[in-house]
Protein backbone atom coordinates (compact mmCIF):
# COMPACT_ATOMS: atom_id res chain seq x y z
CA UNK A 1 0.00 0.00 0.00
CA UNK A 2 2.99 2.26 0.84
CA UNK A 3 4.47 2.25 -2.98
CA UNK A 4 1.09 2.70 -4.74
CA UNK A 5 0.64 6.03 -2.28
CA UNK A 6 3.81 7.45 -3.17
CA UNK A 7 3.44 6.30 -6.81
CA UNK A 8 0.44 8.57 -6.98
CA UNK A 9 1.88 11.65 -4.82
CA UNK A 10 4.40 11.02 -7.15
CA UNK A 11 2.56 11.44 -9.97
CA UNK A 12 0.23 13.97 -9.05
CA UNK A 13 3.68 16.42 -8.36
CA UNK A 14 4.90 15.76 -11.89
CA UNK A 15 1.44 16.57 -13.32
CA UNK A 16 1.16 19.63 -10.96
CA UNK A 17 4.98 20.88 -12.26
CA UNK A 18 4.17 20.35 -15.75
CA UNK A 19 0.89 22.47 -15.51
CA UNK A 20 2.91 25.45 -13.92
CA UNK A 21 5.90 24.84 -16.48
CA UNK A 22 3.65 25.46 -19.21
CA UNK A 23 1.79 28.46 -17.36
CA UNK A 24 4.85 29.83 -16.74
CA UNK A 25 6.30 29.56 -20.69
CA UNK A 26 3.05 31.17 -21.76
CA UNK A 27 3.68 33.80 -19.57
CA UNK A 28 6.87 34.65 -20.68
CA UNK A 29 6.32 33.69 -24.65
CA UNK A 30 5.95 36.83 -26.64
CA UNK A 31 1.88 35.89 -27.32
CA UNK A 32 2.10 36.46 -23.23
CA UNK A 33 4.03 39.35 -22.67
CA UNK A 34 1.58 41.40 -25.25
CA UNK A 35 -1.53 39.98 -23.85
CA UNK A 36 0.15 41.46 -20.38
CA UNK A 37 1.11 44.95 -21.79
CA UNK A 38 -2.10 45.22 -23.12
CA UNK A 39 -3.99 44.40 -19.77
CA UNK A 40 -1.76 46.82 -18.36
CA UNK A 41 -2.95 49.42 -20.54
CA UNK A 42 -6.46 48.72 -20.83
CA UNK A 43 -6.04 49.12 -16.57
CA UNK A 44 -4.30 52.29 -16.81
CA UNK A 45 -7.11 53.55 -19.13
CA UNK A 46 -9.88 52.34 -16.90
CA UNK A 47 -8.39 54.33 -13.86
CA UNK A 48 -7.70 56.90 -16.03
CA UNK A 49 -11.36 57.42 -17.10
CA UNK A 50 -12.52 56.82 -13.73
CA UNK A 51 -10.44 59.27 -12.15
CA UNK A 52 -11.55 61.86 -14.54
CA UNK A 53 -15.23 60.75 -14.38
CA UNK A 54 -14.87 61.35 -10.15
CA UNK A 55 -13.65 64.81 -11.11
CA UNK A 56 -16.07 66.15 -13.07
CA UNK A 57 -18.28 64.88 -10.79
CA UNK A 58 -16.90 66.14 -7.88
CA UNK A 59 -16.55 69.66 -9.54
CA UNK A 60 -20.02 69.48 -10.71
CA UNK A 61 -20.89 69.07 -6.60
CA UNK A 62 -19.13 71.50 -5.65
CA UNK A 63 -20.71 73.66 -8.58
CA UNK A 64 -24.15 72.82 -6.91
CA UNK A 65 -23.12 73.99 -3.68
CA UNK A 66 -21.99 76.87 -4.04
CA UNK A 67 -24.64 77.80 -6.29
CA UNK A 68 -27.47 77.14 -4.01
CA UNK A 69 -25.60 79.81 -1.62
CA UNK A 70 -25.64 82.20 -4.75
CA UNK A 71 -28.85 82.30 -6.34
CA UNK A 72 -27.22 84.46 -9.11
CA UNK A 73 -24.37 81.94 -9.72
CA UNK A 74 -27.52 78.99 -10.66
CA UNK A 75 -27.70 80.25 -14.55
CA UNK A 76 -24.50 80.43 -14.89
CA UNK A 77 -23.67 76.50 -13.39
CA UNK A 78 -26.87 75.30 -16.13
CA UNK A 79 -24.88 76.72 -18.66
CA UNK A 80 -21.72 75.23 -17.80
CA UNK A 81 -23.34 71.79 -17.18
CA UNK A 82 -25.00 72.43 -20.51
CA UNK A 83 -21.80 72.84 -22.45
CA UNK A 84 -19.62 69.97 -20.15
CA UNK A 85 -22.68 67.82 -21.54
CA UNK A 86 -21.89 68.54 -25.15
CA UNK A 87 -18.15 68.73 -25.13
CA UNK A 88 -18.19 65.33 -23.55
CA UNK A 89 -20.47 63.46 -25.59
CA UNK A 90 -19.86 60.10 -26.75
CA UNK A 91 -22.55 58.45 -28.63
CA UNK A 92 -20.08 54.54 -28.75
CA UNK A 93 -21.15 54.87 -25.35
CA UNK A 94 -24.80 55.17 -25.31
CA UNK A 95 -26.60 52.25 -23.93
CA UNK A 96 -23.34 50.95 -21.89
CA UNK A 97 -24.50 52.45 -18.73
């Protein structure tokens, strides 16, 4: 009973160190290193976009704010909004939300 346990532990490691051989080689193949420089990027552009999307959002707020303790300064934030709507338009995005 001893052998056939270490037999199969045995086997079982070699499987298990083949798998992450050939993880490993596809990692570092050229195929690999592209698909990782372009998850990289698409991450950096995500966090990008979300960064700017929390700051316009975050000005627009702040906008708000201080308008409602300046009655005068309310026309003036519709027309902003109004032009921060068109300027940053993007119809490839309409229905994505």
């Amino acid at each position: 009973m001893s052998r056939g346990l270490w037999f199969v532990a045995g086997a079982g490691a070699g499987v298990y160190a083949m798998v992450r051989g050939r993880r490993a080689a596809e990692a570092l193949s050229p195929d690999g290193l592209r698909d990782r420089a372009g998850a990289v990027a698409l991450g950096a552009r995500m966090f990008r976009d979300e960064v700017a999307q929390g700051r316009a959002e975050a000005e627009t707020d702040l906008r708000r704010r201080l308008a409602a303790s300046d009655p005068r300064a309310l026309e003036s934030q519709h027309q902003h909004d109004t032009q921060h709507q068109i300027q940053h338009h993007h119809p490839e995005q309409e229905g994505t939300s």
